[in-house]
Each structure stands twice: as structure tokens, then as C-alpha cells.
Protein backbone atom coordinates (compact mmCIF):
# COMPACT_ATOMS: atom_id res chain seq x y z
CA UNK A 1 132.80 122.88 120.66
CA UNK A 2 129.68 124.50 119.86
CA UNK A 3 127.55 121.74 119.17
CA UNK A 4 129.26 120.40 122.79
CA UNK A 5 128.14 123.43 124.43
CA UNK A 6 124.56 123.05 122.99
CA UNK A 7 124.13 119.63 124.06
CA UNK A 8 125.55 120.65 127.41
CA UNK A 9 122.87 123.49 127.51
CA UNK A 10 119.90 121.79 126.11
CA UNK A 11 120.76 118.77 128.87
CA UNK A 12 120.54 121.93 131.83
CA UNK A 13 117.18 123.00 130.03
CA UNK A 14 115.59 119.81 130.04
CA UNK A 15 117.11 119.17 133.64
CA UNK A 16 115.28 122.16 134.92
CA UNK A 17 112.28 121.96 133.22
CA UNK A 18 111.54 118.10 135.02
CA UNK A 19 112.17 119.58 138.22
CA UNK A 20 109.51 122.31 137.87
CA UNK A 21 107.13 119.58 136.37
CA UNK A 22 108.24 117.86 139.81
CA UNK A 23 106.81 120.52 141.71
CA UNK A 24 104.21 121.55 140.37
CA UNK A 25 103.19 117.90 140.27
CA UNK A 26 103.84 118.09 144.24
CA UNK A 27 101.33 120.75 144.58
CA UNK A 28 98.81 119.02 142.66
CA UNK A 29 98.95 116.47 144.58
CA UNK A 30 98.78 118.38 147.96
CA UNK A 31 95.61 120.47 146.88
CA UNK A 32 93.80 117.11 145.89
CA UNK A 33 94.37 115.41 149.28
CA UNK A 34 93.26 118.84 150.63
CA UNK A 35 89.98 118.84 148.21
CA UNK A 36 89.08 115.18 149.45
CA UNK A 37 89.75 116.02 152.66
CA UNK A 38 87.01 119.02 152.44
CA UNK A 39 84.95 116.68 150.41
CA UNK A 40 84.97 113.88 153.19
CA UNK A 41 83.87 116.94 155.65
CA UNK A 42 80.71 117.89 153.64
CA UNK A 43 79.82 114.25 152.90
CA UNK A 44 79.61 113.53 157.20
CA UNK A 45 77.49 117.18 157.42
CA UNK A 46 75.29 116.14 154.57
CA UNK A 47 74.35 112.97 156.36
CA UNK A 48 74.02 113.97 159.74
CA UNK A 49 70.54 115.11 160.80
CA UNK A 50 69.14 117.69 163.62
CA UNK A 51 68.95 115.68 166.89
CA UNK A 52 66.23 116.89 169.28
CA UNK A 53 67.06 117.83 172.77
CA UNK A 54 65.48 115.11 174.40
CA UNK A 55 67.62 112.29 173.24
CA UNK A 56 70.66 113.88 172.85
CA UNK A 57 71.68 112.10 175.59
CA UNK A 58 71.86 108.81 173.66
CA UNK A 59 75.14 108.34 172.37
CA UNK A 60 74.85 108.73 168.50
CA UNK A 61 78.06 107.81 165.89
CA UNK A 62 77.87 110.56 162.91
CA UNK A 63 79.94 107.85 160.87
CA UNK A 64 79.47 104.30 160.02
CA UNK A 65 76.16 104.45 162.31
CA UNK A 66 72.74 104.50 159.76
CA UNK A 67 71.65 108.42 159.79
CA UNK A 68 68.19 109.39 158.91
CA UNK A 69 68.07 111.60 155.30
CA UNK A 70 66.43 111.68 152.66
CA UNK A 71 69.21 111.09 149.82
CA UNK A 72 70.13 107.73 148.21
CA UNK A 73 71.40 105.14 150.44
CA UNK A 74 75.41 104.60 150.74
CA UNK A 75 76.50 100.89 149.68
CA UNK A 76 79.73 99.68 150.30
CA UNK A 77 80.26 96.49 148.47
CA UNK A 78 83.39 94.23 149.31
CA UNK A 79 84.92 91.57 147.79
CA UNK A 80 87.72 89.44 146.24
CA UNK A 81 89.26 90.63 143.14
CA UNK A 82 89.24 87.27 141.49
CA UNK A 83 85.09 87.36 142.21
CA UNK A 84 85.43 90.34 139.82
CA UNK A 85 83.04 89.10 137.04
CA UNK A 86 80.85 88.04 139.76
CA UNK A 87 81.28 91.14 141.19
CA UNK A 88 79.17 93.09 137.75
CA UNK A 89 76.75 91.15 137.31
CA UNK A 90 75.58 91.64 140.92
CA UNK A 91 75.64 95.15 140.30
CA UNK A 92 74.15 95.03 136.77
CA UNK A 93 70.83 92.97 138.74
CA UNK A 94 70.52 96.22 141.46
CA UNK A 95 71.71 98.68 138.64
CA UNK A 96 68.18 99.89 138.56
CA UNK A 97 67.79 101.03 141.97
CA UNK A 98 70.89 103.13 141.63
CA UNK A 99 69.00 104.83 138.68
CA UNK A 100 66.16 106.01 140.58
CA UNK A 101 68.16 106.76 143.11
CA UNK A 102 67.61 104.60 145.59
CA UNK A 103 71.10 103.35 146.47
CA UNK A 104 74.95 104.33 145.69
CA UNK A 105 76.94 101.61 145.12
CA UNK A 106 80.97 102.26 145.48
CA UNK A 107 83.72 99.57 145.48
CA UNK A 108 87.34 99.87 145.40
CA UNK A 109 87.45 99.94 141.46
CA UNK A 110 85.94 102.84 141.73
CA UNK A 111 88.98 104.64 143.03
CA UNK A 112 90.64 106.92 140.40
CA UNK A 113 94.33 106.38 139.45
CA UNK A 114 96.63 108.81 142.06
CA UNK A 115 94.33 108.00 144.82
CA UNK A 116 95.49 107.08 148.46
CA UNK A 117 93.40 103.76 148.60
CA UNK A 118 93.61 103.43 152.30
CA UNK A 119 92.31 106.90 152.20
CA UNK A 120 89.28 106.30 150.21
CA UNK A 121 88.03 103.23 151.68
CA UNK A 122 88.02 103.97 154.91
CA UNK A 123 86.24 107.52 154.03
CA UNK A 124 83.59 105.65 152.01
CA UNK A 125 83.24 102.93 154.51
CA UNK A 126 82.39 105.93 157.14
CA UNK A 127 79.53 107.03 155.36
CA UNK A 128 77.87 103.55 154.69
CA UNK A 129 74.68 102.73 155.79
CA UNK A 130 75.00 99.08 154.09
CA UNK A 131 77.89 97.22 153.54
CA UNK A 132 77.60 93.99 151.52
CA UNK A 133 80.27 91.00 151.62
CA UNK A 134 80.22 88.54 148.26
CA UNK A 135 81.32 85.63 150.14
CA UNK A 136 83.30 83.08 148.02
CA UNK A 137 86.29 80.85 149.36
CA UNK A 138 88.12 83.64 147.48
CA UNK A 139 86.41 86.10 150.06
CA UNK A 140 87.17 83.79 153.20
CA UNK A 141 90.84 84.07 152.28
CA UNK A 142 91.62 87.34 151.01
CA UNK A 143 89.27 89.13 153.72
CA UNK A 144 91.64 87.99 156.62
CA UNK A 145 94.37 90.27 155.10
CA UNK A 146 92.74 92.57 153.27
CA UNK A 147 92.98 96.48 154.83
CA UNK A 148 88.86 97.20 155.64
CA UNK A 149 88.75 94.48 158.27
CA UNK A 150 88.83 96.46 161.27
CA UNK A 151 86.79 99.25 159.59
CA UNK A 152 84.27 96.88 158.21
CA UNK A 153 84.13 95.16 161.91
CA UNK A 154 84.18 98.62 163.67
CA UNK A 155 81.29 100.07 161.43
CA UNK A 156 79.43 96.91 162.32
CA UNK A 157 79.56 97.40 166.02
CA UNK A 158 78.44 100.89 165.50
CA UNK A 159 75.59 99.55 163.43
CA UNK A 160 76.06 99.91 159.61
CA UNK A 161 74.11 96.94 158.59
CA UNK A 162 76.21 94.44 157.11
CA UNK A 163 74.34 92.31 154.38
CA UNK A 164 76.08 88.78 153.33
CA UNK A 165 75.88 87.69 149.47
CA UNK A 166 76.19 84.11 148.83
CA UNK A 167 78.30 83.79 145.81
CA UNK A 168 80.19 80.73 145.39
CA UNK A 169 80.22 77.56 148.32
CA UNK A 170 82.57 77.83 150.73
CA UNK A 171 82.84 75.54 154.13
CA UNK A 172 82.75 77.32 157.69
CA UNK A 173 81.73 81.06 155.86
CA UNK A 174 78.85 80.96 158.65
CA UNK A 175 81.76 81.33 161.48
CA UNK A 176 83.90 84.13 160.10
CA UNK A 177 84.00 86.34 162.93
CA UNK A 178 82.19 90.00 162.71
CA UNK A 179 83.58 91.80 165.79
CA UNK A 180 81.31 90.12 168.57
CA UNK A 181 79.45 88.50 165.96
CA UNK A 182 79.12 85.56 163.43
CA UNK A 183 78.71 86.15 159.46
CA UNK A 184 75.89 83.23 160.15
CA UNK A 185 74.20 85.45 162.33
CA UNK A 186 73.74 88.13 159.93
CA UNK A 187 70.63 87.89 157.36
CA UNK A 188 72.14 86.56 154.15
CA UNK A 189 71.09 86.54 150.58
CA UNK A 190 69.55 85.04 148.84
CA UNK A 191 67.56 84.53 151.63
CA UNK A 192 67.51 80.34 150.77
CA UNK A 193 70.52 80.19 151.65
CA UNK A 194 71.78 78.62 148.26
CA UNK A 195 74.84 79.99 146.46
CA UNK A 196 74.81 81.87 143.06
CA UNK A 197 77.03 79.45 141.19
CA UNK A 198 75.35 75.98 142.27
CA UNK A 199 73.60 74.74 139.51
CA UNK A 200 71.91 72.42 141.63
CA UNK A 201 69.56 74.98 142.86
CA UNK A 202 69.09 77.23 139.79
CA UNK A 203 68.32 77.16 136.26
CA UNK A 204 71.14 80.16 135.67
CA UNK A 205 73.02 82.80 137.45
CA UNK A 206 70.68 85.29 136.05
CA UNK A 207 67.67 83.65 138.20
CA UNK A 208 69.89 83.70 141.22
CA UNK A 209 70.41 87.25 140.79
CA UNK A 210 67.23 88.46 140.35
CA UNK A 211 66.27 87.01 143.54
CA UNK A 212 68.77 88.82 145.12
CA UNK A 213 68.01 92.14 143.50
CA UNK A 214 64.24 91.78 144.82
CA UNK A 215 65.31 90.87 148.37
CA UNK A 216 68.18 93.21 148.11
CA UNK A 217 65.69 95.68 147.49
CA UNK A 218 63.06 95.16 150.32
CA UNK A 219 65.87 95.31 152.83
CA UNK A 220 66.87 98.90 151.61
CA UNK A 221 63.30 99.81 151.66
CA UNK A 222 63.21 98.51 155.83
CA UNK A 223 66.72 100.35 156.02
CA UNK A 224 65.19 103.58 154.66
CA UNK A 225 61.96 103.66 156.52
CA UNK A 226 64.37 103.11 159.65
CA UNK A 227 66.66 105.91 158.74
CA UNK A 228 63.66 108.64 158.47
């Protein structure tokens, strides 16, 4: 009977015990969703700039919309998870700009475990001033059900520049629709117009890249001297 009653108390114990663990878990969780929400706050103020009196009148968008400052600009980067590897290397080629500061590049892989995705996309995506699509057939299919369409298409209208990245061919990429607007319509790179992975047109992926990187880079150079 005593070793029943032991079993029967250490089973209470351990019951109790979870169910504190449970709630303080619970409040954990509530203070970080009220930390990013505070965070997401001084992000917009950070990157909103002193309008002068004379054209307040023009109707100015505090997110998505390209703000003049003097910090590194905000990249959003999209694209398929299967273009993962794809995905790096692009990133490895403009790596360098992020190191002197130039850019901040954040995709969804990015997000830490216990994060509201939906949440942190869509609060990244608000402070963008580029976003960049790696268009693959992977792309074409996933983007049509994927959750940052409207955002992406929204932030467009409200003019985030949206930057194409030619990755792997796909037919028909040129009409995917951008709001109002075609992906064709946008300025692509590499500015040729020839995909990373056709072989027919470079000597590696690595050359491809590069390319990229250096037109990648004058573009955020125009974007920043617009922004000032």
C-alpha cells in the first residue's frame, strides 16, 4: 500500500508540475508576440523620415513604399523551397554587400522555430524597399499558393521595387501577373535575359552569378540615391 500511495503521489507531482510548465510556457509565448509586436513598431519609426510641410499633401505609405534613410537597405528575397540550393549561392554572390552594410537580406528560413510565420513575413515584407523573386518553374507554381502573394502584389502597387532573378527556364514567367502589372515588365536579372542554369549561355553558375551580384548592386546604388 505504501509503495501504491507513492506512485499515486509522485503521478499528482508530476501532473502538476506539466501544468505549471504549461503556463508558464503560455506566458512566454504571450510576451514574445508582445516583444515583436513592439519590435515591428520601432522598425516602421526607424524608417520613416521627417516630411516637410510643403508636400505633405502627397499621399506617402510609411510601409512597403521606399523611405529615404540612411541605414542598409531591406531585401526581401522569395522563392521556392526546392530552389533552396539555388537560393545560397545567390546570396553567397551579394554576401559582400550585406557586410559593408549595404543591404539586409531576410527570407523565410530566417524565421526562428516558435515563430508565427504569417506574422513575420508580412512584417518583413512591410519594411522592404526591394523584394526579389528567383523565378524557376518551381517559383511559377508554388507562388500562386504561397501566403505573400497579396502582400508581395500590394507592396508593389505602393512601390517597393520588385527585382526578378532568372534562375532556371520556365515558359510564360514574363506574364505572371504583378497586381496591374506583368513580371516581363519589371527589369530582370541578369539583365541578358538568360537563365542561371543554361549552360548554353555560361561557362558555370558562378559566372552567372557574378553578373548578377554586379547588376544587383548598381540597382541598390540607383535605389539608395532615390531614397535620400
Amino acid at each position: 500500500m505504501r509503495i501504491d500511495w507513492a506512485i499515486e503521489a509522485g503521478t499528482a507531482v508530476k501532473f502538476q508540475l506539466e501544468k505549471q510548465i504549461q503556463d508558464e510556457e503560455a506566458k512566454l509565448n504571450d510576451i514574445d508576440r508582445q516583444l515583436n509586436d513592439i519590435e515591428a513598431q520601432l522598425q516602421l519609426l526607424s524608417h520613416t523620415k521627417i516630411i516637410p510641410h510643403s508636400i505633405s499633401q502627397r499621399k506617402v505609405h510609411q510601409t512597403c513604399e521606399v523611405l529615404g534613410n540612411t541605414e542598409a537597405i531591406e531585401v526581401f528575397l522569395y522563392h521556392s523551397q526546392q530552389d533552396e540550393k539555388l537560393r545560397k549561392n545567390l546570396e553567397k554572390s551579394i554576401h559582400n554587400m550585406e557586410i559593408q552594410g549595404n543591404i539586409k537580406i531576410w527570407d523565410k528560413s530566417k524565421i526562428r522555430a516558435g515563430k508565427n510565420i504569417n506574422i513575420e513575413i508580412n512584417k518583413k515584407l512591410n519594411l522592404a524597399n526591394i523584394i526579389i523573386l528567383l523565378i524557376s518553374p518551381n517559383f511559377m507554381v508554388d507562388y500562386h499558393q504561397s501566403e505573400v502573394k497579396e502582400a508581395i502584389e500590394r507592396c508593389y502597387a505602393e512601390g517597393t521595387n520588385v527585382i526578378p532573378i532568372l534562375l532556371i527556364p520556365v515558359a510564360s514567367w514574363q506574364s505572371l501577373r504583378l497586381g496591374n502589372s506583368q513580371l516581363g515588365n519589371l527589369q530582370y536579372l541578369p539583365k541578358n535575359g538568360k537563365f542561371v542554369t543554361d549552360s548554353r549561355f555560361w561557362k558555370n553558375q558562378n559566372e552567372a552569378f557574378v553578373l548578377i551580384a554586379e547588376e544587383f548592386a548598381e540597382a541598390v546604388k540607383q535605389i539608395a540615391a532615390e531614397t535620400d
